[in-house]
Protein backbone atom coordinates (compact mmCIF):
# COMPACT_ATOMS: atom_id res chain seq x y z
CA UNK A 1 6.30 -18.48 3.67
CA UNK A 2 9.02 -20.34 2.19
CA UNK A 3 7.80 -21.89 -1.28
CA UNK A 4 8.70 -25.31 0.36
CA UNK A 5 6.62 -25.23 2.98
CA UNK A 6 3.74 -27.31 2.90
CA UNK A 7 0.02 -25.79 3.38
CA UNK A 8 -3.51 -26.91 2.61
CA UNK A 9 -3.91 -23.34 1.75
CA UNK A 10 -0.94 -22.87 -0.60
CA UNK A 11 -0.26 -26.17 -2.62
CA UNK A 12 1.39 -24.72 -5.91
CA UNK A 13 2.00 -28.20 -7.02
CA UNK A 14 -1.97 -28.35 -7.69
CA UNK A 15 -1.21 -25.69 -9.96
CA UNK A 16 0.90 -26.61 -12.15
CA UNK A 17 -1.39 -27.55 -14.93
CA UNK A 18 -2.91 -23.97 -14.37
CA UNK A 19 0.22 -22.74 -15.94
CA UNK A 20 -0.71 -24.25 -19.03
CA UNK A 21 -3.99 -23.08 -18.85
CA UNK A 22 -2.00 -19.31 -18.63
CA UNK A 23 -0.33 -19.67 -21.71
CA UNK A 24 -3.62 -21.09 -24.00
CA UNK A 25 -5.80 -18.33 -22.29
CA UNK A 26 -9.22 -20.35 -23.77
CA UNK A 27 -12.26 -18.92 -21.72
CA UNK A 28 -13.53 -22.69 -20.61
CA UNK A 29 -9.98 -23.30 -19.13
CA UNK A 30 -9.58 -20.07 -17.60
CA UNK A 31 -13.15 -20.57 -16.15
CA UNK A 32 -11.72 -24.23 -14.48
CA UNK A 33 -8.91 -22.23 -13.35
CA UNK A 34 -10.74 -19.64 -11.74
CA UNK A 35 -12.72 -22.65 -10.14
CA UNK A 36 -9.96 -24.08 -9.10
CA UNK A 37 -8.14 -21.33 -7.47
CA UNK A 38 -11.90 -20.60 -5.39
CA UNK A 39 -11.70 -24.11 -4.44
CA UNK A 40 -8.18 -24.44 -3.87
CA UNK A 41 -8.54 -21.18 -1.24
CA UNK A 42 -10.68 -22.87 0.90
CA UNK A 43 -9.32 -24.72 3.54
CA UNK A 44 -10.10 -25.34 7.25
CA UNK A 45 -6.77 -25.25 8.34
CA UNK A 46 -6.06 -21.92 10.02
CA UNK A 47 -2.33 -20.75 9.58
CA UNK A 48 -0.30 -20.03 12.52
CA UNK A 49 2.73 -17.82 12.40
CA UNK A 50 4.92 -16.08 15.41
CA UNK A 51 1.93 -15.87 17.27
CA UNK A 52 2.91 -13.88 20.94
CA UNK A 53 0.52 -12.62 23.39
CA UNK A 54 -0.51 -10.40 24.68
CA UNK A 55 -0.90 -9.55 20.76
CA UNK A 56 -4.10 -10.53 19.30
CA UNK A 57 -4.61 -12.19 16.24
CA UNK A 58 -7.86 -12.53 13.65
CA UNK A 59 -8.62 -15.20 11.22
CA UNK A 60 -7.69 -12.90 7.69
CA UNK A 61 -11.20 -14.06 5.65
CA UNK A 62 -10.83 -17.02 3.70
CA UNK A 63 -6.52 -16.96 3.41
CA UNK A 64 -7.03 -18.27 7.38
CA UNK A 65 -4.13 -16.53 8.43
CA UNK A 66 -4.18 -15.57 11.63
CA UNK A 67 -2.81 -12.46 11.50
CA UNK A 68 -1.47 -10.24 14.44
CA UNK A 69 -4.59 -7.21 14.65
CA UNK A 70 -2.01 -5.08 14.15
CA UNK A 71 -0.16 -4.82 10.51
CA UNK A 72 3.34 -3.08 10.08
CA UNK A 73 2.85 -0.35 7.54
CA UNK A 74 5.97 -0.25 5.84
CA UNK A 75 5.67 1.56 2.76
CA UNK A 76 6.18 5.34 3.72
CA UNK A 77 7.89 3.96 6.87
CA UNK A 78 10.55 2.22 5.12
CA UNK A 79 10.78 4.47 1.79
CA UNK A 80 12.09 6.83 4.13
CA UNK A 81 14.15 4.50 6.16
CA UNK A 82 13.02 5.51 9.46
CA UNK A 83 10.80 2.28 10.08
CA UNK A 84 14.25 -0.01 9.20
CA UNK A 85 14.93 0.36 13.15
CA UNK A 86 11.40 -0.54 14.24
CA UNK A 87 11.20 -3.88 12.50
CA UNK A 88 12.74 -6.08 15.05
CA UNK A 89 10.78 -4.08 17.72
CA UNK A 90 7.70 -5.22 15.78
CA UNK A 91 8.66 -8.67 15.38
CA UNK A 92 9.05 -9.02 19.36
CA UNK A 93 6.07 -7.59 20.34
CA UNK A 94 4.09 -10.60 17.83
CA UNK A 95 3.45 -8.49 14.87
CA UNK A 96 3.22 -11.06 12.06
CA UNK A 97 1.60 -9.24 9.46
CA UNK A 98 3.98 -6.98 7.26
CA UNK A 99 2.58 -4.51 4.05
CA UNK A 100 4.67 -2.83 1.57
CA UNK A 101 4.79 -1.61 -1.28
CA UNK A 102 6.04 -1.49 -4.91
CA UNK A 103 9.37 0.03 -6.22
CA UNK A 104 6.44 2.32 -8.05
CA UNK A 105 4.77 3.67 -5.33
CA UNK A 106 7.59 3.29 -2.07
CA UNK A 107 11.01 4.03 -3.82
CA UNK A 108 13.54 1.36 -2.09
CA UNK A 109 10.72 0.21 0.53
CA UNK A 110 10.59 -3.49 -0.37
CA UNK A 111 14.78 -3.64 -0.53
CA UNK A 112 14.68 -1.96 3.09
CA UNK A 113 12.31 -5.04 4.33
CA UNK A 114 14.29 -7.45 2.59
CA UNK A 115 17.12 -8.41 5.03
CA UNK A 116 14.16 -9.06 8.16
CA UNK A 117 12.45 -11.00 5.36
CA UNK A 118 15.01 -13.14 4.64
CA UNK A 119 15.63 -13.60 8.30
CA UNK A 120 11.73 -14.07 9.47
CA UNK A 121 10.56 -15.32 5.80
CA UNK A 122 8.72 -18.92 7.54
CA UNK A 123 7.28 -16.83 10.55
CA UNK A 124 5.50 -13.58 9.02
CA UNK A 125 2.89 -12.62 6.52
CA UNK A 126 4.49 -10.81 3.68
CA UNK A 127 2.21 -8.39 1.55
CA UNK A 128 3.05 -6.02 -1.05
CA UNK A 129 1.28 -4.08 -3.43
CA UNK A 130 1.17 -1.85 -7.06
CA UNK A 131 -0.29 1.01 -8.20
CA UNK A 132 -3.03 0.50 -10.87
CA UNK A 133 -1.16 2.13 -13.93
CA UNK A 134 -4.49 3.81 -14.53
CA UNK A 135 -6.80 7.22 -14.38
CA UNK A 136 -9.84 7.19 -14.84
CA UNK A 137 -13.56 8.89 -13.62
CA UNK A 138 -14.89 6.72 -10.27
CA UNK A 139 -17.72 5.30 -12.42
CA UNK A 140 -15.57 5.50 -16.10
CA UNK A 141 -15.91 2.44 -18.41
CA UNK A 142 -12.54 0.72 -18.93
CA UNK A 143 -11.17 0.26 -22.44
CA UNK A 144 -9.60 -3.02 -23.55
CA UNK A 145 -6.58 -0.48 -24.22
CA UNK A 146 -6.78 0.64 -20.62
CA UNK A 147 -7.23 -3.12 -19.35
CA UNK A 148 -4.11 -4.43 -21.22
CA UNK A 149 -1.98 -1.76 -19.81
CA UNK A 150 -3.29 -2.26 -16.02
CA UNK A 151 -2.46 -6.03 -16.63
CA UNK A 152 0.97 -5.71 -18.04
CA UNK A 153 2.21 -2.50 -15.65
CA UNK A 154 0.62 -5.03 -12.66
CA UNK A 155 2.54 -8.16 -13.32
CA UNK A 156 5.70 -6.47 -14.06
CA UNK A 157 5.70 -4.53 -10.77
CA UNK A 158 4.91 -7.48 -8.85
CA UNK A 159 7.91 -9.37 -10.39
CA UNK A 160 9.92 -6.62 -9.52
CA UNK A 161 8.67 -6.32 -5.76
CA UNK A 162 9.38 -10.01 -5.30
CA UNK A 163 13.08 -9.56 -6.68
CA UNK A 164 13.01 -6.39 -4.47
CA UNK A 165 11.99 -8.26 -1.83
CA UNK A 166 14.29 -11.56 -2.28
CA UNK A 167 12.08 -13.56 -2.13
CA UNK A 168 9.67 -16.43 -4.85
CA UNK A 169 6.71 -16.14 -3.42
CA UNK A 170 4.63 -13.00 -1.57
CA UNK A 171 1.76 -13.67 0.74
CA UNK A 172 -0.83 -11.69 -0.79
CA UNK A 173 -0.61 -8.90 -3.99
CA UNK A 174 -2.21 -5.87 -3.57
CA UNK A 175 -4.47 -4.05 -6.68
CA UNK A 176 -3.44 -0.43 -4.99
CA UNK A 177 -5.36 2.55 -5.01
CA UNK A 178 -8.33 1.38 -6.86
CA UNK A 179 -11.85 3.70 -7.52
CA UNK A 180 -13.39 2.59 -9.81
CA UNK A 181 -15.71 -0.94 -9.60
CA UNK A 182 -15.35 -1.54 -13.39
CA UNK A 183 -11.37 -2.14 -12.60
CA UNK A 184 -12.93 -3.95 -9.62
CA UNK A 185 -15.09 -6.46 -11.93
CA UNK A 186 -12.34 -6.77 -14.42
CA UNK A 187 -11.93 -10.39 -15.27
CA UNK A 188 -8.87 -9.84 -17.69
CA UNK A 189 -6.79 -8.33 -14.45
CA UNK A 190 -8.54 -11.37 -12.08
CA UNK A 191 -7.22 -13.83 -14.36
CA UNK A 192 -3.71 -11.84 -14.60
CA UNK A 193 -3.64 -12.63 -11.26
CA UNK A 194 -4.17 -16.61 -11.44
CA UNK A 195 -1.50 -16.56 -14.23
CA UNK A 196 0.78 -15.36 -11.06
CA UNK A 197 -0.36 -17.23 -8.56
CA UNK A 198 -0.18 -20.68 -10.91
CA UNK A 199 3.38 -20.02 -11.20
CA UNK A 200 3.94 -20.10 -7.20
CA UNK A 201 4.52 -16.29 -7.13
CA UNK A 202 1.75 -15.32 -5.28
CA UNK A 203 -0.75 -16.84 -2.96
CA UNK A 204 -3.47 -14.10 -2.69
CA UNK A 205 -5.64 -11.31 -4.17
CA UNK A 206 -5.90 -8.35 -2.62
CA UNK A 207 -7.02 -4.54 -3.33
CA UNK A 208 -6.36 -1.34 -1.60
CA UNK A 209 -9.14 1.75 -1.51
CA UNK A 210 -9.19 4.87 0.39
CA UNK A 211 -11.24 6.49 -2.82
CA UNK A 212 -15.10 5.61 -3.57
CA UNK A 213 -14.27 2.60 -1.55
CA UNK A 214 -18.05 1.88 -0.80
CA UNK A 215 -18.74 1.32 -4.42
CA UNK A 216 -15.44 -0.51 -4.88
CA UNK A 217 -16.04 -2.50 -1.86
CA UNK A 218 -19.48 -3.58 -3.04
CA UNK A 219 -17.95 -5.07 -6.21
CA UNK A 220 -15.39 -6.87 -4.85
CA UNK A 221 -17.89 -8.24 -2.77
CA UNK A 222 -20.03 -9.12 -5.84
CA UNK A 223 -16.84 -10.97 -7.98
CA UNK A 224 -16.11 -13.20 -4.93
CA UNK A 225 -12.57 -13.06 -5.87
CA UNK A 226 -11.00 -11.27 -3.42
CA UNK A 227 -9.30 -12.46 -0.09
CA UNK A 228 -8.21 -9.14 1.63
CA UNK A 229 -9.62 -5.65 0.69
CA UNK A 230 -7.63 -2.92 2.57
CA UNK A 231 -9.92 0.62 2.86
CA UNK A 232 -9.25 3.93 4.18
CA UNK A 233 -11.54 3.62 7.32
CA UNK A 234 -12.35 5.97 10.53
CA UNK A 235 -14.43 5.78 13.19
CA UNK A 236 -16.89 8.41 11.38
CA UNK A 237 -16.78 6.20 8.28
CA UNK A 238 -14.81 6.12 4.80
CA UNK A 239 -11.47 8.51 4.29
CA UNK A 240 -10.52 10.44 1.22
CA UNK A 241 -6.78 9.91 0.48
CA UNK A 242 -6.79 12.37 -2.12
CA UNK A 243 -9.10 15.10 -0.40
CA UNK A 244 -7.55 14.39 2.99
CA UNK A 245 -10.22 14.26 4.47
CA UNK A 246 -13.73 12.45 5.63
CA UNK A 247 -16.12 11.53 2.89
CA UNK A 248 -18.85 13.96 3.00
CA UNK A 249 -22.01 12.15 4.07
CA UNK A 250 -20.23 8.89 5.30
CA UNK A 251 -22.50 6.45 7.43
CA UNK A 252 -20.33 6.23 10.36
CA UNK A 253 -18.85 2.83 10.80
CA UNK A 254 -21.55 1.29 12.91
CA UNK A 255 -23.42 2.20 10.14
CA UNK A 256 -21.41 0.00 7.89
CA UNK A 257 -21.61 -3.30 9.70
CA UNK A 258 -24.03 -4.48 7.28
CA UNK A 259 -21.61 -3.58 4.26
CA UNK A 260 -18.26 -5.27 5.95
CA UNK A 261 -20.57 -8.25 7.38
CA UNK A 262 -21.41 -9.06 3.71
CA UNK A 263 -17.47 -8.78 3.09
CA UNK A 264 -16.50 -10.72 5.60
CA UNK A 265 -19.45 -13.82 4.45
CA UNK A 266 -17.86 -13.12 1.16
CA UNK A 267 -14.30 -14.78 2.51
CA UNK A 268 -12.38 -11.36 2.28
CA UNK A 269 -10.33 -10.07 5.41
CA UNK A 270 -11.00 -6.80 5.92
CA UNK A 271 -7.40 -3.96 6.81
CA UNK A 272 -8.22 -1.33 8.13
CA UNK A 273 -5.65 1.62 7.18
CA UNK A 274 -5.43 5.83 7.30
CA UNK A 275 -7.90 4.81 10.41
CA UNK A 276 -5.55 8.13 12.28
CA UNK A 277 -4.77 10.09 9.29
CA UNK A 278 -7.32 12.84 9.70
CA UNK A 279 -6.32 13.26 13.25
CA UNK A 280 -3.29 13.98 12.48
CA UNK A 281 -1.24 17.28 12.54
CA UNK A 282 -1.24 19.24 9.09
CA UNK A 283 2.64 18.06 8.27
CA UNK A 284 1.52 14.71 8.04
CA UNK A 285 -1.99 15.17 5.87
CA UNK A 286 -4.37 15.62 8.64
CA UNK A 287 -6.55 17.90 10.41
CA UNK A 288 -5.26 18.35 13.48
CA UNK A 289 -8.32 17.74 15.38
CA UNK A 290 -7.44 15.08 17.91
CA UNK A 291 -10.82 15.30 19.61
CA UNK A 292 -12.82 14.66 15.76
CA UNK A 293 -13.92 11.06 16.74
CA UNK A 294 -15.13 11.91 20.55
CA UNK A 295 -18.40 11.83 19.63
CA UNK A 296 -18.68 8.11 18.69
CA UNK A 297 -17.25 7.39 21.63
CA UNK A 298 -18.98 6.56 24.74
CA UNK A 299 -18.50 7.87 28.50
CA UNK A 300 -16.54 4.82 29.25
CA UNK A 301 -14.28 4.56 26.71
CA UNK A 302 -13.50 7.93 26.77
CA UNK A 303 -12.81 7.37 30.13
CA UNK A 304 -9.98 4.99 28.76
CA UNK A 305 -6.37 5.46 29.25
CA UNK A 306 -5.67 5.61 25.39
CA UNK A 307 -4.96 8.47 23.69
CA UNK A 308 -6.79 9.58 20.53
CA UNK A 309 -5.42 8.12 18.06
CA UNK A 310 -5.01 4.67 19.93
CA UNK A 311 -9.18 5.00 20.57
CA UNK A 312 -9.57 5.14 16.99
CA UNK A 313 -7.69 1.98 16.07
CA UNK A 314 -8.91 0.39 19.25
CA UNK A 315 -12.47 1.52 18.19
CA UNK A 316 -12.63 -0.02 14.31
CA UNK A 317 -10.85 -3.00 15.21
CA UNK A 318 -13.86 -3.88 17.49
CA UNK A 319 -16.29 -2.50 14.78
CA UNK A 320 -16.08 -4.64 11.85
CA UNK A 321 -12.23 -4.67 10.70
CA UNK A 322 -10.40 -7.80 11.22
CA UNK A 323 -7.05 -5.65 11.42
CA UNK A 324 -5.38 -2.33 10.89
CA UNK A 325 -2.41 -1.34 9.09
CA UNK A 326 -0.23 1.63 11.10
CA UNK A 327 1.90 3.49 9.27
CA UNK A 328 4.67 3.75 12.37
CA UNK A 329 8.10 5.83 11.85
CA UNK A 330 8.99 5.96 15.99
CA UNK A 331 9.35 3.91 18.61
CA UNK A 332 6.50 5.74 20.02
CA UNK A 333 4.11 5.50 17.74
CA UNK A 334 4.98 1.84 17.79
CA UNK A 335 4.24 1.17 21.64
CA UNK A 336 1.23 2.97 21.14
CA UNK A 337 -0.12 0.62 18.75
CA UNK A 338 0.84 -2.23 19.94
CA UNK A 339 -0.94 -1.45 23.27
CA UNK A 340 -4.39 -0.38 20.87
CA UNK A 341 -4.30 -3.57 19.20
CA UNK A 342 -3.39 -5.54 22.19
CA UNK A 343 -6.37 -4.29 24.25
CA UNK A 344 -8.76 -3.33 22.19
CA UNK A 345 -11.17 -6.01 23.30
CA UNK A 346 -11.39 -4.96 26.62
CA UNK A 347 -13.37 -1.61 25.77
CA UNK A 348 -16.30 -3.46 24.26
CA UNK A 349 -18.61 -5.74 25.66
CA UNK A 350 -19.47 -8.62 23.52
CA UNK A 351 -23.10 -9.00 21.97
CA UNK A 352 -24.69 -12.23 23.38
């Protein structure tokens, strides 16, 4: 979005005073800030961008972004610089949504996307993300030590992305690879983010999960100040970045429509990602076990023309994620997706 641009969603001139408010950090005024920013998020104006079917598109929780179901993963993809060539591709086909990451975490990722960006800034969703500078147990207590370094690691990386990135202003800013609800519930790193987003850098608050994401989901859900929560999702429930695999005892994801329902009444858009991982072969982290979801599936969709890994994100996009996030290096992967995403409705009858 160019900073000029004029939104009921994103009106930094309302927030000018906030950066005031920043810089004298008193609790009341950060309190009005915090109120201000919920209020200021709320909107019912629904934000259209590049919107091209057959693509479909889903309201993104309270940002009101309508966002193509489909989100170009771009971090790995364009770290490596095989995704560079799949961008335009992307763009064609209606993708509007595009996720990368940090410098930190995606060495030269965000300065691969630039160029499109600068290009496509007014029509596309731009979201980026850091690493929490941070280990600690799943259910640890977090130090005022630990909370200052989180805040200051955070900020400087997103500064970076956006000069990475060329651009003033990102979409959304992603808290990545967070366990641990504490970190979650941490009003020092919520109001770290206001600071930013009262100086027109950034417009939402996101966090990224694919470890005790349950738990971390839950408190996100609790703070209410969250817009977008990306988790590491299957049809068979939660994945484990880290183990690589499924999370032992997962409810399967019909079994978590209660949990992302409450999300979703909460205001936060819900991005689905490593939704494939544990299908795939070993080279790329998986299990090689394209037939692992077939259970879940009934007679008719199996009966589908998709393959595998298109029935999985086909399959949680019509169970309780708004969107997925596709981590696509080749042009086939790409088609594939695109087709998922673009159909994906048509499998599932809806509930009267």
């Amino acid at each position: 979005m160019n900073k000029n641009e004029k939104s009921p969603l994103i009106n930094r001139r309302d927030f000018i005073k906030l950066s005031a408010v920043a810089a004298v950090g008193g609790q009341s005024l950060l309190t009005a800030a915090r109120s201000e920013a919920k209020s200021a998020a709320k909107t019912d104006a629904v934000i259209h961008r590049h919107e091209k079917p057959p693509m479909t598109y889903r309201q993104l929780g309270r940002t009101n972004f309508m966002s193509s179901r489909l989100v170009f993963g771009g971090g790995a993809a364009l770290a490596g610089g095989k995704g560079v060539r799949l961008l335009d591709r992307a763009f064609e086909a209606g993708i509007n949504h595009f996720d990368v990451g940090s410098n930190v975490a995606y060495r030269g990722a965000e300065r691969r996307l630039a160029p499109f960006v600068k290009v496509h800034r007014d029509e596309i969703w731009v979201a980026s993300k850091a690493p929490v500078a941070l280990r600690t147990s799943q259910e640890g207590a977090i130090t005022a030590k630990q909370v200052r370094r989180v805040v200051k690691y955070w900020t400087k990386w997103m500064d970076e992305s956006l000069k990475d990135l060329g651009i003033e202003y990102v979409d959304v800013y992603y808290l990545m690879g967070v366990d641990n609800p504490a970190l979650t519930s941490c009003e020092e790193i919520y109001n770290a983010f206001l600071k930013a987003k009262a100086a027109g850098k950034v417009g939402h608050f996101g966090l990224s999960t694919h470890k005790n994401a349950q738990k971390v989901l839950e408190a996100a859900i609790e703070t209410g100040w969250y817009d977008i929560a990306m988790i590491g999702i299957t049809p068979a429930g939660w994945y484990d970045w880290e183990e690589k695999d499924l999370v032992e005892d997962s409810p399967v994801l019909v079994e978590l429509q209660p949990l992302l329902q409450q999300a979703r009444e909460a205001g936060i858009g819900l991005v689905g990602m490593k939704t494939v991982r544990h299908l795939a072969p070993m080279y790329v982290l998986g299990s090689d076990e394209p037939e692992a979801f077939n259970h879940l599936y009934d007679k008719t969709f199996m009966a589908s023309p998709l393959s595998p890994f298109q029935r999985a994100y086909a399959y949680v996009l019509e169970h309780g994620l708004d969107v997925v996030n596709a981590d696509m290096q080749n042009f086939k992967h790409l088609e594939e997706n695109i087709i998922a995403a673009q159909t994906s409705h048509t499998y599932f009858k809806k509930k009267s």
